[in-house]
Every structure is written in structure tokens, then in C-alpha cells.
Protein backbone atom coordinates (compact mmCIF):
# COMPACT_ATOMS: atom_id res chain seq x y z
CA UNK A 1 27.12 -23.78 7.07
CA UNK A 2 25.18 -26.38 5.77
CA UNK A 3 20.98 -25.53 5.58
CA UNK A 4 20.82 -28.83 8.02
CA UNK A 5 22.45 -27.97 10.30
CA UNK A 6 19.65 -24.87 10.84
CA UNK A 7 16.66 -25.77 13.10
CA UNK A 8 13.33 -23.51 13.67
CA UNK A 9 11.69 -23.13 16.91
CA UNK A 10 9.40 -20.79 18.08
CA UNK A 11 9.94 -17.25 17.99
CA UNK A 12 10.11 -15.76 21.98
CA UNK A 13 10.89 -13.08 23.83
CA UNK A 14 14.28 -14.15 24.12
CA UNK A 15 14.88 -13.70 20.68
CA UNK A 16 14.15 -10.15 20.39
CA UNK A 17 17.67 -8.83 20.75
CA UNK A 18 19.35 -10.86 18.38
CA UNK A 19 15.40 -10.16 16.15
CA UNK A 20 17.10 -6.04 16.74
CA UNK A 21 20.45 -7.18 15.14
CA UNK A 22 19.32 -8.58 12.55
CA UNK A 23 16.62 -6.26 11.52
CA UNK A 24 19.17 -3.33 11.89
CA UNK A 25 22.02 -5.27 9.43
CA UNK A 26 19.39 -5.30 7.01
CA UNK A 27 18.24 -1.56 6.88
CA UNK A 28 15.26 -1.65 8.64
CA UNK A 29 14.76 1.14 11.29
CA UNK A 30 12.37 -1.26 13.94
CA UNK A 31 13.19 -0.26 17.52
CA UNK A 32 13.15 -3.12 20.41
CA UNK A 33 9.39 -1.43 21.01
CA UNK A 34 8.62 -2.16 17.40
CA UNK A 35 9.47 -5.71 17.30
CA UNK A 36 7.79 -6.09 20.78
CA UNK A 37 3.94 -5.02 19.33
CA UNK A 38 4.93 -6.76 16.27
CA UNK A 39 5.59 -10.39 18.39
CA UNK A 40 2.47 -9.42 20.32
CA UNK A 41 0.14 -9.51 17.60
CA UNK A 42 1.80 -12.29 16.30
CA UNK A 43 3.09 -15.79 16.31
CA UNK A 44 6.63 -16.45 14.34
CA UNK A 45 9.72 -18.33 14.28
CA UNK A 46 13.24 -18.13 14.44
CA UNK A 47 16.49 -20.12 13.19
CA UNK A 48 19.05 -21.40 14.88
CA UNK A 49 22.72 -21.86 13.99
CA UNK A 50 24.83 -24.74 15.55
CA UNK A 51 25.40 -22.36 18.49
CA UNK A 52 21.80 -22.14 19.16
CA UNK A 53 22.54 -18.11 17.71
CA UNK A 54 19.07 -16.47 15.80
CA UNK A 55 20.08 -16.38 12.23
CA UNK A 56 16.83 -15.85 10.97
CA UNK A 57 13.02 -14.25 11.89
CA UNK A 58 9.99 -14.53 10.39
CA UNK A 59 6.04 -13.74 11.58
CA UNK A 60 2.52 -14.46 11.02
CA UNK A 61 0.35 -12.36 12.11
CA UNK A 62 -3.51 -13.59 12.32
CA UNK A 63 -6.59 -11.95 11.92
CA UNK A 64 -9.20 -14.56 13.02
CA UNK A 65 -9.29 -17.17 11.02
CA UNK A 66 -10.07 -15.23 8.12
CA UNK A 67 -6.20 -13.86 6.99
CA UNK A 68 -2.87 -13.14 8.30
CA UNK A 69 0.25 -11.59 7.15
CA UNK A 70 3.31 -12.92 6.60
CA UNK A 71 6.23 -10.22 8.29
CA UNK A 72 9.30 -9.74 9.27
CA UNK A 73 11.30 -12.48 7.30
CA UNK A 74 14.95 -11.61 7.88
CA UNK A 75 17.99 -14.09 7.03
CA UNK A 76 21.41 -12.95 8.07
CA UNK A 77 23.88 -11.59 5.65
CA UNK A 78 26.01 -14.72 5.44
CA UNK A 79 23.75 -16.88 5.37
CA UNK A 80 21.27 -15.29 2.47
CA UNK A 81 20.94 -17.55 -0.82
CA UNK A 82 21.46 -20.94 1.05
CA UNK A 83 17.53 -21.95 1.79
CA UNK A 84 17.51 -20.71 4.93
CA UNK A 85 14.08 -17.95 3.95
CA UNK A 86 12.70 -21.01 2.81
CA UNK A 87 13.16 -23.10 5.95
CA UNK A 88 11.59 -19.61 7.82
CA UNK A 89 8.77 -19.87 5.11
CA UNK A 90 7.80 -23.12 5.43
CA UNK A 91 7.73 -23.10 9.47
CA UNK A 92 5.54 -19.77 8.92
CA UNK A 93 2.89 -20.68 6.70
CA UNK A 94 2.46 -23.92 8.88
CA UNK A 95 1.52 -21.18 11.70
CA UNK A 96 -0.74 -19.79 8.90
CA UNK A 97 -2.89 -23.06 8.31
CA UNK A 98 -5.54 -22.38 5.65
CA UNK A 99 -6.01 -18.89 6.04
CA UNK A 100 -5.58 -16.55 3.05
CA UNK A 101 -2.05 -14.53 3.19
CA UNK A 102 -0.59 -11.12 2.20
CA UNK A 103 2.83 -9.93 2.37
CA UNK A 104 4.72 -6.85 1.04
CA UNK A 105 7.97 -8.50 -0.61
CA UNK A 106 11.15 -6.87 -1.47
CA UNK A 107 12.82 -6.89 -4.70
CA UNK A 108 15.51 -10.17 -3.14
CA UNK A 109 12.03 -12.11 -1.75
CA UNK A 110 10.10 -11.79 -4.24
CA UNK A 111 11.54 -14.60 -6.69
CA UNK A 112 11.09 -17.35 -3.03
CA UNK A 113 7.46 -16.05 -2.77
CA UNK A 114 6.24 -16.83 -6.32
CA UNK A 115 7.66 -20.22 -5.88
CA UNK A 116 5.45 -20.60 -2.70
CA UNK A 117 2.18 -19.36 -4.81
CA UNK A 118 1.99 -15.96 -4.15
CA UNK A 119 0.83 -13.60 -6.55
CA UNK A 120 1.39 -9.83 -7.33
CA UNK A 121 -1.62 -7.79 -6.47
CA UNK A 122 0.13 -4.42 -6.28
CA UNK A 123 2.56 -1.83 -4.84
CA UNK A 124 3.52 0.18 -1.74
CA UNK A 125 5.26 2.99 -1.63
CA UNK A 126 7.25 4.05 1.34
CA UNK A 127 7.40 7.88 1.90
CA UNK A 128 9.46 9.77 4.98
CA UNK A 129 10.85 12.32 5.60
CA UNK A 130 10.82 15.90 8.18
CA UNK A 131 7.74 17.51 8.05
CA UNK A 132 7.37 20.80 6.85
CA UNK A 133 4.82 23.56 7.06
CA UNK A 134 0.97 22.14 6.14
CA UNK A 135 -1.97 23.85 6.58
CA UNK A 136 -4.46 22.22 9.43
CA UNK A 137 -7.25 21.06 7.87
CA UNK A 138 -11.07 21.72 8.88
CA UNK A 139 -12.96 18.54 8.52
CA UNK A 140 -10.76 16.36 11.12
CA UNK A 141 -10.71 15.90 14.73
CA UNK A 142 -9.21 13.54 17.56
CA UNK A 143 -11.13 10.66 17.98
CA UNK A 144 -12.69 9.15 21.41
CA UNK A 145 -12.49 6.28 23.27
CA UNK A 146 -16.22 5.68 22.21
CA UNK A 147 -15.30 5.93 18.34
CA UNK A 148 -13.27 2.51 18.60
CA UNK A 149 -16.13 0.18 18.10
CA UNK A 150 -17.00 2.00 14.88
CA UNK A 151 -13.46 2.65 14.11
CA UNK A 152 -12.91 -1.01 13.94
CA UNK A 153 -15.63 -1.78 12.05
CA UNK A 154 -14.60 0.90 9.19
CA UNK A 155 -10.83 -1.15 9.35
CA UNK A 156 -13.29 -3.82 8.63
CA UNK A 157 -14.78 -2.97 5.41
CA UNK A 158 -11.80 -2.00 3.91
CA UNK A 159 -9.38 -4.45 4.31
CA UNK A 160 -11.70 -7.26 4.64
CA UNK A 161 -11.26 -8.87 7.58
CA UNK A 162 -11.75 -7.75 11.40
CA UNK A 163 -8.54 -6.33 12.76
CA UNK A 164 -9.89 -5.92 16.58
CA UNK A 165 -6.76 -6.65 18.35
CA UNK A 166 -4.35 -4.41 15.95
CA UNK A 167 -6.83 -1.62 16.28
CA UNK A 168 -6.67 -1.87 19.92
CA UNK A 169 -3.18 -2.51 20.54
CA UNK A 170 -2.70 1.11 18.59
CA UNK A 171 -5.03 2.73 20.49
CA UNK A 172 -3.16 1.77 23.48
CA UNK A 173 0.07 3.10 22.07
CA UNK A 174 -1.02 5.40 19.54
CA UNK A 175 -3.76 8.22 18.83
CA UNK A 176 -6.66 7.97 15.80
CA UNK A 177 -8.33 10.66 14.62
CA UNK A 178 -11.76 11.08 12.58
CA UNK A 179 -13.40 12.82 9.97
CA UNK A 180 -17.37 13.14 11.31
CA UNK A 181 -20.29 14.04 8.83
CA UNK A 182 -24.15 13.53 10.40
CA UNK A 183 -23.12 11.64 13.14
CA UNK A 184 -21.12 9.34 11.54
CA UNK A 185 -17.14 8.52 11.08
CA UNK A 186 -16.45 8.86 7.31
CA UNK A 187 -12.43 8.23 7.84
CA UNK A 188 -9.73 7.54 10.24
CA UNK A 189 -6.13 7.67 10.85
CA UNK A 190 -3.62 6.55 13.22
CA UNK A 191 -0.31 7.48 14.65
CA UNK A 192 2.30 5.89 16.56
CA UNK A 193 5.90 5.74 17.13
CA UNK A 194 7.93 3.82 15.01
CA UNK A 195 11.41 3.67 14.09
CA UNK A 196 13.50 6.58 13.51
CA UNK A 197 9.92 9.07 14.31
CA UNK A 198 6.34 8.22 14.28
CA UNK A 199 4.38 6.27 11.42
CA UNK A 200 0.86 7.25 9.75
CA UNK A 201 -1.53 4.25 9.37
CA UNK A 202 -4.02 2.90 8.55
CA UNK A 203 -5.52 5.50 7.38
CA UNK A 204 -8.98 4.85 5.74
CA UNK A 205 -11.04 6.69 3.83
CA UNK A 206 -14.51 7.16 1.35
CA UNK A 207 -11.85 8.88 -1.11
CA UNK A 208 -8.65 10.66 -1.58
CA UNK A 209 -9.13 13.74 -0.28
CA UNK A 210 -10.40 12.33 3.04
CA UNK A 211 -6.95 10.24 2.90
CA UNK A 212 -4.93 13.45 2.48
CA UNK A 213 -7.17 15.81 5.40
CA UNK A 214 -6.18 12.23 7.84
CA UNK A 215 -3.00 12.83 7.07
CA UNK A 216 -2.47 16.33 6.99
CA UNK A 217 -4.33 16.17 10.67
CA UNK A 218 -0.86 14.72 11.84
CA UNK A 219 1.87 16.10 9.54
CA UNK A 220 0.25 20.28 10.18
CA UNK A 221 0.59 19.21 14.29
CA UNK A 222 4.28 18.16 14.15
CA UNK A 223 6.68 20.40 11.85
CA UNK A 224 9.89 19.34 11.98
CA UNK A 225 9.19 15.62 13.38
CA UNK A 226 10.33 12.58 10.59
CA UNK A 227 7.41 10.83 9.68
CA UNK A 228 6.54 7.81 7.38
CA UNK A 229 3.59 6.40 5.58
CA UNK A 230 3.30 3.19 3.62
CA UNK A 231 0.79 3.60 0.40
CA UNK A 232 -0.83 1.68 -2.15
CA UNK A 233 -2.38 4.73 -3.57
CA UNK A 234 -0.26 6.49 -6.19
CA UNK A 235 -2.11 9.70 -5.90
CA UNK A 236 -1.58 9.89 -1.70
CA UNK A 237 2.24 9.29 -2.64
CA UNK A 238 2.39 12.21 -4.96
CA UNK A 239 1.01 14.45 -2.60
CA UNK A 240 2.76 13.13 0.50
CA UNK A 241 6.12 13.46 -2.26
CA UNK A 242 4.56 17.35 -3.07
CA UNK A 243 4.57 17.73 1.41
CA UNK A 244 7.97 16.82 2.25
CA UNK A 245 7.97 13.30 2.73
CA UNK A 246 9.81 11.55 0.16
CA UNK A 247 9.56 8.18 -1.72
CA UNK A 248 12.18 6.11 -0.07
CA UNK A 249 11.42 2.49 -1.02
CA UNK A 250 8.46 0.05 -0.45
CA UNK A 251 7.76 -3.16 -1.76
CA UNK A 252 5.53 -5.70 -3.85
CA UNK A 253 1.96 -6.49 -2.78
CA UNK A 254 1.18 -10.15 -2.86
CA UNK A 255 -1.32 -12.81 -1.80
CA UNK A 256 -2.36 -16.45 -1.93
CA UNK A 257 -4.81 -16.27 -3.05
CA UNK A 258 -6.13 -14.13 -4.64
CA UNK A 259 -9.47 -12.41 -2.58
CA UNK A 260 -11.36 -9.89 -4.20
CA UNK A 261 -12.27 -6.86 -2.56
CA UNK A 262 -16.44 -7.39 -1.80
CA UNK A 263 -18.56 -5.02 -4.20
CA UNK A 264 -19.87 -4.04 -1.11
CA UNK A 265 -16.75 -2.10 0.30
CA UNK A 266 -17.46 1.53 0.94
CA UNK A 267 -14.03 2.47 2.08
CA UNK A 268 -10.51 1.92 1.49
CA UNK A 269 -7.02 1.89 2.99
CA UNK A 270 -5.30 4.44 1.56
CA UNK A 271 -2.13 3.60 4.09
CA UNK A 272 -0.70 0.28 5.81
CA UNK A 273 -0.75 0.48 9.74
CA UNK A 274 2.70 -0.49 8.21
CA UNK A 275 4.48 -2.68 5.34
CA UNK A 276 4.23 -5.42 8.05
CA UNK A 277 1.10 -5.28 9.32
CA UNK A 278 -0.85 -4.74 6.72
């Protein structure tokens, strides 16, 4: 099929089932739930054979004004290599405006993505598997409805820009919990379900061993359940690697452009809320 004969429009709830197929034919494990919080947070696009079928997705998800992510960007099999990701693209980052962007781009996106400025600014590793037996650990705890405020604030400081809407969506579908020293939250985490289990993230923390206690608050509560987290931090994936969940993918970091993380940062995501979301 010729690329002109695709056409983008915006990306509704009408699309979601054919947004399923498609996500499924390419490996991913999202769940009709999934791809509902996803569109929620989000706005996105869609292409649109000759039949008026959904060939394509893709999202942007804003944070203020101040960043987004770019998610989500599927082409169908027969249709990959013909410019149809870069129709999706260029209808997405139009939704973006002038805010800055991350993605998390697979090995087949990746060469589309430098041609549309985006740079390399790291990895993520994907780890999942059934949890074994961990030890409980002793500085965490379930956090309150009153710890949101300062929860979201902490989400702040590490990934730079306010995230109020994610963090509330997952406290309506999900459950954080804390580390607390003098009164104050040093570290969160958050769980929800998610494709074939439940997925870990964010989780933020002063340092690594926070990171792993978030964690471990989860995996020691639910032997035998599949879990997944999404890491930038090589020394969280060997350990979650060392506690039963294995490396099973990921993908490349990018942005455009560039921003540098403020000197001023006291903590940092040591897990995505997911490869998606950021």
C-alpha cells in the first residue's frame, strides 16, 4: 500500500481494540486496562488504511508544559519499513509542541529517531520474572493517602518535571509505599497491574540500597506472582537478576534535547513507572 494512501487522526477510544492487536503482534504484553491509563494520560494518534482499519499507534504523553514522552509507536507487520513510523512521528511530536521529549527506543526505532534529533542518553533494562523467596525488609512501610503531596514532589526532583496526574492516576489503581526517617519520606515505590502480573515503578530513591528495600517491600509480599521492573541502574538490575527476575529486554534512552539533571537533585529514579511512561 502506498504511504499516501495512510491518513492520521486522532487517537480515541475507539481505537483501543485494534491499539490491543497491534500491540500484541508485536510482543508487547499491554492489556485493554493498560492501553486505557496509557490514552488517559495521554494524547496520540493513529493511522488509517484505505478501509479506515488502525495500522498504526503512537502517544505523547505531557507533563505540563515542561516534557512529555513519546510511547507506544506501533506500525503493523506489513506495513513496517514503508514510512508509515514516520507519518506516526511527525503527527506526534506536533502534539508535543516545544516541549523537551524522552523515549525508550528499540533496537528497529532507533535508526527513525536519530533522524528526528534524538539523542542517546542511556539504557533500560527490562527484568521479570516469578518471584521467589526475599526477605521483608525493615525500613519500608505502606504509604498514606496524606504522603501523596510529598510523594509527588520527590517524583519531582528526580525526574525533573512535575508528574501530578501520573502519580495520581497510580494511586488510584495502584499502591506506593515509603521509606520514613525523622519525619520525612526518603524513597518511594509503586505497584500496579500490568500485563502478564504487576509492574514495580517508579521507584525513587537517595541511593541504591533504598531502591532495592522499595523493591524488596513488593517482591518479599508476593512469592510466586510474575513481576517486572524497568531500570536505568545497572546495579538494581544485577540484584533484581541475583532475586529471580530476569533481564528480558529493554531499550535505548533518548531525548531532544538534551536536559541535564539540576545539581540540585537529591534523588533519583532508580525504575520507570514503565518503558512508556517514563
Amino acid at each position: 500500500m502506498p504511504v499516501g494512501d495512510i491518513e492520521t487522526t486522532p487517537f480515541g477510544i475507539e481505537h483501543l481494540d485494534r491499539a490491543i492487536h497491534l500491540s500484541r503482534e508485536a510482543g508487547w504484553p499491554h492489556r485493554l486496562q493498560d492501553w486505557q491509563v496509557a490514552l488517559h494520560l495521554s494524547e496520540g494518534v493513529v493511522a488509517l488504511d484505505e478501509t479506515g482499519e488502525v495500522v498504526g499507534t503512537a502517544l505523547m504523553t505531557p507533563y505540563g508544559d515542561d516534557c512529555a514522552t513519546i510511547n507506544m509507536v506501533i506500525v503493523g507487520a506489513n506495513l513496517r519499513g514503508r514510512g508509515v513510523g514516520r507519518r506516526l512521528m511527525d503527527a506526534v511530536l506536533g502534539l508535543g509542541g516545544e516541549r523537551p521529549l524522552r523515549l525508550i527506543a528499540t533496537s528497529d526505532g532507533l535508526p527513525l529517531y536519530e533522524k528526528l534529533g534524538f539523542l542517546k542518553t542511556g539504557a533500560v533494562f527490562q527484568h521479570q520474572g516469578t518471584v521467589g523467596e526475599v526477605p521483608a525488609p525493615t525500613d519500608t512501610e505502606t504509604a498514606m493517602a496524606a504522603d501523596l503531596a510529598e510523594i509527588t514532589a520527590i517524583d519531582r526532583d528526580a525526574f525533573g518535571v512535575a508528574r501530578s496526574a501520573l502519580i495520581a492516576k497510580f494511586a488510584e489503581i495502584g499502591e506506593f509505599a515509603v521509606i520514613r526517617r525523622n519525619g520525612k519520606i526518603a524513597g518511594f515505590a509503586c505497584i500496579r497491574t500490568f500485563g502478564r502480573g504487576e509492574v514495580i515503578g517508579p521507584v525513587v530513591a537517595t541511593d541504591l540500597e533504598d531502591a532495592k528495600s522499595l523493591v524488596g517491600h513488593y517482591m518479599s509480599r508476593r512469592a510466586g506472582a510474575f513481576l517486572r521492573v524497568d531500570t536505568g541502574d545497572a546495579g538494581l538490575a544485577a540484584w533484581l537478576a541475583e532475586h529471580s527476575l530476569a533481564h528480558a529486554g529493554g531499550g535505548i534512552a533518548m531525548a531532544r534535547p538534551v536536559v541535564a539533571r539540576p545539581a540540585t537533585s537529591t534523588f533519583t529514579t532508580f525504575a520507570l513507572a514503565n518503558q512508556a511512561l517514563g
